[in-house]
C-alpha atoms as a PDB file:
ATOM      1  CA  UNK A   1      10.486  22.920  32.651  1.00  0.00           C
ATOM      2  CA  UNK A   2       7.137  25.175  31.882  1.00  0.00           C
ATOM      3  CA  UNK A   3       4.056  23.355  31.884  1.00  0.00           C
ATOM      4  CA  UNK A   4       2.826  23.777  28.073  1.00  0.00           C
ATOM      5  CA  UNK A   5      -0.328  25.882  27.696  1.00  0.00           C
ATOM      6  CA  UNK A   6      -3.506  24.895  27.945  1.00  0.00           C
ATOM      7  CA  UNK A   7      -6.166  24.615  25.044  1.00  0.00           C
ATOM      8  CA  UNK A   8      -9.506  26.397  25.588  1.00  0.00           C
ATOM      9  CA  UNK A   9     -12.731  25.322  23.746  1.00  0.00           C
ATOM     10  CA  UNK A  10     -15.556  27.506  24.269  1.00  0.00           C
ATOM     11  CA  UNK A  11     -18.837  26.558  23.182  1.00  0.00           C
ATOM     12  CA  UNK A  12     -21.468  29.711  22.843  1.00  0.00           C
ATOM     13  CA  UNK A  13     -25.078  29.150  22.620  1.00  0.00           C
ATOM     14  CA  UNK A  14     -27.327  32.794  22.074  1.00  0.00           C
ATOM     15  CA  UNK A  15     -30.522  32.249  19.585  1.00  0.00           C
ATOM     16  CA  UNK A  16     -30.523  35.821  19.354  1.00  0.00           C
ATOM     17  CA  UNK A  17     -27.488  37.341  19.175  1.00  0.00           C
ATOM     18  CA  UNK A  18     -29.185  40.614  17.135  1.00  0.00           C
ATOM     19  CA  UNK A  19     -30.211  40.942  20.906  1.00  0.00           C
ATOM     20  CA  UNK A  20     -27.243  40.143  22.802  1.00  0.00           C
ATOM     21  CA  UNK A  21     -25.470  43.102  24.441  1.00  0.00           C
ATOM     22  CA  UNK A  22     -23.060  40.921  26.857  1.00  0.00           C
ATOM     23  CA  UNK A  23     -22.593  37.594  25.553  1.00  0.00           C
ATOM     24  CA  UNK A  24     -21.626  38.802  22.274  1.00  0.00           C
ATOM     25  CA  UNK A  25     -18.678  41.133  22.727  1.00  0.00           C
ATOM     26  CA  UNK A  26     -17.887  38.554  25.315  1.00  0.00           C
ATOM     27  CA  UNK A  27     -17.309  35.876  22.731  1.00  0.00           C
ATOM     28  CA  UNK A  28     -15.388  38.510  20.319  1.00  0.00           C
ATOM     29  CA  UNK A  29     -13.180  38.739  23.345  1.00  0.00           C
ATOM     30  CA  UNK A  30     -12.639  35.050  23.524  1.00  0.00           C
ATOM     31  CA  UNK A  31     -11.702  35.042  19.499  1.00  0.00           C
ATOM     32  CA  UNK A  32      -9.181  37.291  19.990  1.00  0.00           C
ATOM     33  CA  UNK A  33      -6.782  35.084  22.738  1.00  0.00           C
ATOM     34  CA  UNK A  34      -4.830  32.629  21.142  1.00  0.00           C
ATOM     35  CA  UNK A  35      -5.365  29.467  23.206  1.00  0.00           C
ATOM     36  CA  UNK A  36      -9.059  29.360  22.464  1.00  0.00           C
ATOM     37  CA  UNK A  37     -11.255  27.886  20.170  1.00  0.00           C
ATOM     38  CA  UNK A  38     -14.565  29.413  19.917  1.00  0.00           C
ATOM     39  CA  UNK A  39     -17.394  27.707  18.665  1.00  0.00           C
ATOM     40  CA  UNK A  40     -20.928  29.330  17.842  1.00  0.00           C
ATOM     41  CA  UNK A  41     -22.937  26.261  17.822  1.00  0.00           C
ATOM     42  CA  UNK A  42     -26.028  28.150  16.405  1.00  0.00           C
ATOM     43  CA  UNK A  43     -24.166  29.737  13.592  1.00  0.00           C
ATOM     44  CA  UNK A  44     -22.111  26.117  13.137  1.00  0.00           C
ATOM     45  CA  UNK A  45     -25.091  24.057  13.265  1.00  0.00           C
ATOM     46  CA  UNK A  46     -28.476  26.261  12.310  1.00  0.00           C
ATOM     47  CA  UNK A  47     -30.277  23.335  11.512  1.00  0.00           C
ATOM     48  CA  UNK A  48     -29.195  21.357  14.625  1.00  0.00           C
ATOM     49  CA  UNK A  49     -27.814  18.828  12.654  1.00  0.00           C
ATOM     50  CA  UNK A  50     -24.759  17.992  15.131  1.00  0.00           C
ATOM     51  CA  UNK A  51     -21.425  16.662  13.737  1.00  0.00           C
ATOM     52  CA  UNK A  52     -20.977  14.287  16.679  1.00  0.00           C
ATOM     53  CA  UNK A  53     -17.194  13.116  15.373  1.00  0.00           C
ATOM     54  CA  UNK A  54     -16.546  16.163  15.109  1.00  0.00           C
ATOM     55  CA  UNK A  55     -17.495  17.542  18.313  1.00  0.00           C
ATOM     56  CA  UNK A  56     -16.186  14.787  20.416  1.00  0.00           C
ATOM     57  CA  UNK A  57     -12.699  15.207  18.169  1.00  0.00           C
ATOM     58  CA  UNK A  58     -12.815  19.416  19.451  1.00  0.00           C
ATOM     59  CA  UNK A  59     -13.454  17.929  23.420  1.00  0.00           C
ATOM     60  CA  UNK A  60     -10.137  15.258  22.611  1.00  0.00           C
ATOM     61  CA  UNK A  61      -7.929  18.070  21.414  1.00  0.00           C
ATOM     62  CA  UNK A  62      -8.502  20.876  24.391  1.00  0.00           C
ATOM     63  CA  UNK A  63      -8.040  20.518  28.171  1.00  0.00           C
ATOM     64  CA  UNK A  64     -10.494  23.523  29.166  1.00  0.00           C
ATOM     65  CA  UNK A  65     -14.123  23.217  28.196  1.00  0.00           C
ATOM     66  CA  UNK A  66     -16.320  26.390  28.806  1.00  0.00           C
ATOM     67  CA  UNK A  67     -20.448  26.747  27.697  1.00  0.00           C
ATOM     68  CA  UNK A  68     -20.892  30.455  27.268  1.00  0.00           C
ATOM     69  CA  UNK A  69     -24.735  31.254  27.208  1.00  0.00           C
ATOM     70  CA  UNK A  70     -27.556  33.184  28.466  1.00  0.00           C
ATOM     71  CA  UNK A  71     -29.378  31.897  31.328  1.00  0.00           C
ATOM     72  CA  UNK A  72     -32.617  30.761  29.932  1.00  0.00           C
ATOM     73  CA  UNK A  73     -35.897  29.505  32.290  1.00  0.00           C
ATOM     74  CA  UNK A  74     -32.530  28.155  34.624  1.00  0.00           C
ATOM     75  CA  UNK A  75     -30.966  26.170  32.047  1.00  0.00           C
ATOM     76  CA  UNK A  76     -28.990  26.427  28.638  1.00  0.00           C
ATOM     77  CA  UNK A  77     -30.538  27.255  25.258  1.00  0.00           C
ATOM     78  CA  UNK A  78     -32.269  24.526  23.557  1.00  0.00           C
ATOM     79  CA  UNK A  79     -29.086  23.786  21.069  1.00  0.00           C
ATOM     80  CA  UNK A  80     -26.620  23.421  23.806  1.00  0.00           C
ATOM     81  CA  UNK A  81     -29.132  20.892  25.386  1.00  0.00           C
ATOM     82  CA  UNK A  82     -29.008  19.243  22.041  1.00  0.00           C
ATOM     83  CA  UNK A  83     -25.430  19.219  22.011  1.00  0.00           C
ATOM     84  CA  UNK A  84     -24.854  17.573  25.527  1.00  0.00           C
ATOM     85  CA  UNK A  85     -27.345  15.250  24.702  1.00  0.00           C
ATOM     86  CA  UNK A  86     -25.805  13.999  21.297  1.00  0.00           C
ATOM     87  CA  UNK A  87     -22.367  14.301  21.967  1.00  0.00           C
ATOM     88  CA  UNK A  88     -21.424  13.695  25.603  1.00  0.00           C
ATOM     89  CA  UNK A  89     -22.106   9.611  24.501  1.00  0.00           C
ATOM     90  CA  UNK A  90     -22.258   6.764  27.137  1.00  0.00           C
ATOM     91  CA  UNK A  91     -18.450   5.052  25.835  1.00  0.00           C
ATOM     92  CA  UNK A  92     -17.167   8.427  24.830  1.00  0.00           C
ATOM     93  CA  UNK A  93     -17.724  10.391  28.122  1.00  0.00           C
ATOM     94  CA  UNK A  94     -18.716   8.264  30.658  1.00  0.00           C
ATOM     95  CA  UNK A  95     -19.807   4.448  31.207  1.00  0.00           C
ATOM     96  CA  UNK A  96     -17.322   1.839  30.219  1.00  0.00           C
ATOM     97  CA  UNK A  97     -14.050   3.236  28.656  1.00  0.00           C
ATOM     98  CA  UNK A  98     -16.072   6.369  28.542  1.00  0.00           C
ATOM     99  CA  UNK A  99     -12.773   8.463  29.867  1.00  0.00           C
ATOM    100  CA  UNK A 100     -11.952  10.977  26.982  1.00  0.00           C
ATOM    101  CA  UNK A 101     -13.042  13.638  29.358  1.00  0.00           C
ATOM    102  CA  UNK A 102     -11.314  12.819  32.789  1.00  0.00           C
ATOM    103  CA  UNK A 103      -9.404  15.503  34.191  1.00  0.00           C
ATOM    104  CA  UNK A 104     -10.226  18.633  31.725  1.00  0.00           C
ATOM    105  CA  UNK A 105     -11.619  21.455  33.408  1.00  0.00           C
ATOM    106  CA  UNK A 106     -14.911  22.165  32.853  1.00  0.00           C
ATOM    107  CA  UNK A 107     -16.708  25.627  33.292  1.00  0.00           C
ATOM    108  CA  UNK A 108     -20.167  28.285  32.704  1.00  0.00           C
ATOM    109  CA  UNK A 109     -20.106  31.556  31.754  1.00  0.00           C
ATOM    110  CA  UNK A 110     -23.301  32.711  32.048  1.00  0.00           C
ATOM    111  CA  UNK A 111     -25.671  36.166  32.251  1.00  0.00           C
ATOM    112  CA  UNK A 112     -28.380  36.521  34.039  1.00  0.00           C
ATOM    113  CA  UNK A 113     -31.225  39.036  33.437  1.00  0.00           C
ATOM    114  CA  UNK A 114     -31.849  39.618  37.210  1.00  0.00           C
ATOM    115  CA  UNK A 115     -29.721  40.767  39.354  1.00  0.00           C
ATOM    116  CA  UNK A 116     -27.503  38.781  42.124  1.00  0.00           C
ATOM    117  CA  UNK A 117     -29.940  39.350  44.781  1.00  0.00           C
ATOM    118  CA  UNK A 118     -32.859  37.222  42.970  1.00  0.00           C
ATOM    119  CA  UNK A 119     -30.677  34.474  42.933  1.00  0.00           C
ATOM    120  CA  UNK A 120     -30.669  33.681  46.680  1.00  0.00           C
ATOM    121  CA  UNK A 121     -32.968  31.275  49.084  1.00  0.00           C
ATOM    122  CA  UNK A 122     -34.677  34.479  49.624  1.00  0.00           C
ATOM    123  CA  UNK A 123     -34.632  36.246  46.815  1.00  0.00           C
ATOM    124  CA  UNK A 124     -37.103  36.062  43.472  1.00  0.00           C
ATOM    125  CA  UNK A 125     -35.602  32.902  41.481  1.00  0.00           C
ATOM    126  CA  UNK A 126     -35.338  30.983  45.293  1.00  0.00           C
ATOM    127  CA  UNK A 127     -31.751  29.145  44.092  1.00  0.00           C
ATOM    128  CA  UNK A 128     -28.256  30.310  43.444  1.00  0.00           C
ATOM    129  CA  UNK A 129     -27.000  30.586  40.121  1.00  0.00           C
ATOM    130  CA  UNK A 130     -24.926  27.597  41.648  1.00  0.00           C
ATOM    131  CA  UNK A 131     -27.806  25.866  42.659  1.00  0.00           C
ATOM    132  CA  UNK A 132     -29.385  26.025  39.237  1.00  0.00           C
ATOM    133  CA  UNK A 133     -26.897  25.071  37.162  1.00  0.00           C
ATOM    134  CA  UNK A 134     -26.162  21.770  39.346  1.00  0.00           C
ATOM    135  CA  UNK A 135     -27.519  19.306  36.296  1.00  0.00           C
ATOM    136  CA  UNK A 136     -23.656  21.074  34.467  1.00  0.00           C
ATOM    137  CA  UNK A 137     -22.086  19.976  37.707  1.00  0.00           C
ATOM    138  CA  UNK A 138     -23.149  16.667  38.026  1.00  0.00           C
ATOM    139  CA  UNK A 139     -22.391  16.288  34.237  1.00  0.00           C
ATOM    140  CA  UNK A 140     -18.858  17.243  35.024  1.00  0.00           C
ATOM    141  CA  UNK A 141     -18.570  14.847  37.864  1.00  0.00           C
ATOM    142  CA  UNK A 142     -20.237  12.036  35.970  1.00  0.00           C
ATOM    143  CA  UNK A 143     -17.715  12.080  32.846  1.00  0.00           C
ATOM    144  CA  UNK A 144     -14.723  13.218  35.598  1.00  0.00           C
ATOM    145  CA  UNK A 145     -14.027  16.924  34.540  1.00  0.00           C
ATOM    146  CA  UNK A 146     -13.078  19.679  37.307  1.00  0.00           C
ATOM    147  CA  UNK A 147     -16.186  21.787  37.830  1.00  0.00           C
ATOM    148  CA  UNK A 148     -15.315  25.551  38.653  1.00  0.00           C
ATOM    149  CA  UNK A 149     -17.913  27.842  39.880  1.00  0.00           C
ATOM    150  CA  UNK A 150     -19.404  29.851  37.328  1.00  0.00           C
ATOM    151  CA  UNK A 151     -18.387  33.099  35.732  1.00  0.00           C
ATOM    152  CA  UNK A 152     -21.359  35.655  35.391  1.00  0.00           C
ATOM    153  CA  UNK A 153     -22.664  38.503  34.768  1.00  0.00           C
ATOM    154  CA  UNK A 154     -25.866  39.442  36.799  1.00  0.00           C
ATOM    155  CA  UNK A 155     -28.588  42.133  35.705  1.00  0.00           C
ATOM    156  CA  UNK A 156     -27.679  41.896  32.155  1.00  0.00           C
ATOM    157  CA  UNK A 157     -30.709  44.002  30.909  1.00  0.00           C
ATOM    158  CA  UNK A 158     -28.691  47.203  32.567  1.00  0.00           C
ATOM    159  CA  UNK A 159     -25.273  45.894  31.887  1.00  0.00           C
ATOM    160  CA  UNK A 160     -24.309  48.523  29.043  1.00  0.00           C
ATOM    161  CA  UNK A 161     -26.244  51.834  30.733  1.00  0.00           C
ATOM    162  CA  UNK A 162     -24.479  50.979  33.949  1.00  0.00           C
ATOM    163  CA  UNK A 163     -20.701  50.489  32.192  1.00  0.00           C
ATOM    164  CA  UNK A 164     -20.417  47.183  33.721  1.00  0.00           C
ATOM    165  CA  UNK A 165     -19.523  45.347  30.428  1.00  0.00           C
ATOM    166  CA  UNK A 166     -16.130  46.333  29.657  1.00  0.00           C
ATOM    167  CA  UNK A 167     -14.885  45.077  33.574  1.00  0.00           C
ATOM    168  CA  UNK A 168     -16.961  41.635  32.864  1.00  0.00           C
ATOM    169  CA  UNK A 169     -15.091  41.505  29.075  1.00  0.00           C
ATOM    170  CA  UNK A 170     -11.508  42.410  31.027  1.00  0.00           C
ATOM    171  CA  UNK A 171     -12.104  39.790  33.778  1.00  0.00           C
ATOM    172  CA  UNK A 172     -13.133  37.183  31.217  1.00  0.00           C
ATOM    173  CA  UNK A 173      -9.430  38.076  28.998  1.00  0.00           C
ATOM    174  CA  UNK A 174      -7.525  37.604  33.336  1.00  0.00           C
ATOM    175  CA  UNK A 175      -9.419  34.239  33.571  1.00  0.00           C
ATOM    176  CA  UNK A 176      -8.656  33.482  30.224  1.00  0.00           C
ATOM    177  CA  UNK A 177      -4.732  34.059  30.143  1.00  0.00           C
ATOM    178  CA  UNK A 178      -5.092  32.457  33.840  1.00  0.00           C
ATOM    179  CA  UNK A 179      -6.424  29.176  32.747  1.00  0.00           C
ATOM    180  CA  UNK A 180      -4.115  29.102  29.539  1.00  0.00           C
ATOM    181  CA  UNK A 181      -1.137  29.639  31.786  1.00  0.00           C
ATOM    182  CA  UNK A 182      -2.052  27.240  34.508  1.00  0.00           C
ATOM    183  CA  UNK A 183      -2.487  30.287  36.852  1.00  0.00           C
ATOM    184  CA  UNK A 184      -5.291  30.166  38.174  1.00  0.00           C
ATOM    185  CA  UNK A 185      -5.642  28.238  41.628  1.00  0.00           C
ATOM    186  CA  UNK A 186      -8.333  25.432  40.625  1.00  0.00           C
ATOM    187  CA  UNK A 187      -8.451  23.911  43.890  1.00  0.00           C
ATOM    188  CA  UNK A 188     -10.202  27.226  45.306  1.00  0.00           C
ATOM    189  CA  UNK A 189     -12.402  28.172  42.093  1.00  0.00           C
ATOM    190  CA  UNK A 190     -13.825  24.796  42.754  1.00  0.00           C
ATOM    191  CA  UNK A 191     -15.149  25.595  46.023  1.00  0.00           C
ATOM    192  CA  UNK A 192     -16.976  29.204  45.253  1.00  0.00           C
ATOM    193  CA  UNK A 193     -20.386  30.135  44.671  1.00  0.00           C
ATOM    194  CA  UNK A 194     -18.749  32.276  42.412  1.00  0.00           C
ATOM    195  CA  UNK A 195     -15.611  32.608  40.003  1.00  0.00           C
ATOM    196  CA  UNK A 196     -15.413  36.390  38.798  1.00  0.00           C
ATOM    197  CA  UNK A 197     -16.425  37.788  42.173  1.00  0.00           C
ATOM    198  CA  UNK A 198     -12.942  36.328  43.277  1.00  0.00           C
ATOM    199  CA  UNK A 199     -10.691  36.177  40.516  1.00  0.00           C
ATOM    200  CA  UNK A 200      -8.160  38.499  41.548  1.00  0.00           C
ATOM    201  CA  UNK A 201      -7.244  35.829  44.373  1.00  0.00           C
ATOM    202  CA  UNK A 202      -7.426  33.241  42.429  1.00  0.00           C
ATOM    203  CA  UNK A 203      -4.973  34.057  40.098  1.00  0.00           C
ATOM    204  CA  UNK A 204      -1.297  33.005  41.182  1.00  0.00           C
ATOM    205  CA  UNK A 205       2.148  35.029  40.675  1.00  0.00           C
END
């Protein structure tokens, strides 16, 4: 017997999506797949008023969890913060009987205005983007979730003169279908620095 599909919540966070030449065909591509649920938490919420029920009701209901943002000063823009900090409750997802998250799998996909080279030991940010983003990690370890490396899209300034968009959009609609299908190998995309620069081998026949 199949294993059923999974459900896919994604979670986008861009204060400026007038701006936003990556992040926000790259949501439209998420509305369009039937497994997902997108969520634009500044258009849902533009007073940050948080519906915590209702949040922690959306993290119940779907096994795949993914925080689609910009890369801002090395963290998440300020409502996603906000969101973590409200909803991700000591009972609900972690402490005691604080299990509703345990076992989903748990993801970023992120752009980054510089390019991948700045985001070494030697380069002009001094950390990976894996390194940077290890507060998300430990969250995901803390309430139990599967943490895969992160899907993103480096230089973003030059992403649309230099056609690399549409690729980025195609790979995100692969990893999409993969993780929907239970295709893609998690065991692997929890071990890269990472997940788009090696999608094609994680995705299984």
């Amino acid at each position: 017997m199949p294993d059923e599909r999974k459900k896919i919540l994604v979670l986008f966070a861009h204060p400026s999506q007038e701006r936003s030449e990556v992040n926000k065909p790259l949501f439209t591509e998420c509305q369009q797949h039937g497994d997902v649920t997108c969520i634009d938490l500044y258009r849902e919420y533009p007073t940050f008023h948080i519906d915590i029920d209702k949040e922690q009701q959306r993290l119940v209901e779907h096994d795949v969890i993914i925080f689609m943002f910009p890369l801002y000063w090395y963290s998440t823009p300020a409502i996603l913060k906000q969101w973590q900090d409200l909803v991700l409750e000591y009972g609900f997802a972690y402490g005691t009987n604080g299990n509703a998250l345990k076992g989903k799998t748990f993801l970023c996909a992120i752009s980054a205005g510089g390019s991948e080279d700045a985001y070494q030991e030697v380069g002009y940010n001094h950390f990976s983007i894996r390194e940077l983003l290890q507060p998300l990690e430990q969250t995901a370890s803390l309430t139990g979730m599967e943490y895969l490396a992160p899907f993103v899209l480096f230089g973003s300034r030059s992403a649309v003169e230099e056609n690399r968009v549409h690729e980025h959009i195609n790979q995100m609609h692969q990893l999409l279908n993969a993780l929907s299908n239970n295709k893609l190998d998690l065991a692997q995309a929890k071990s890269l620095p990472l997940l788009n620069k090696n999608l094609a081998t994680l995705i299984q026949a």
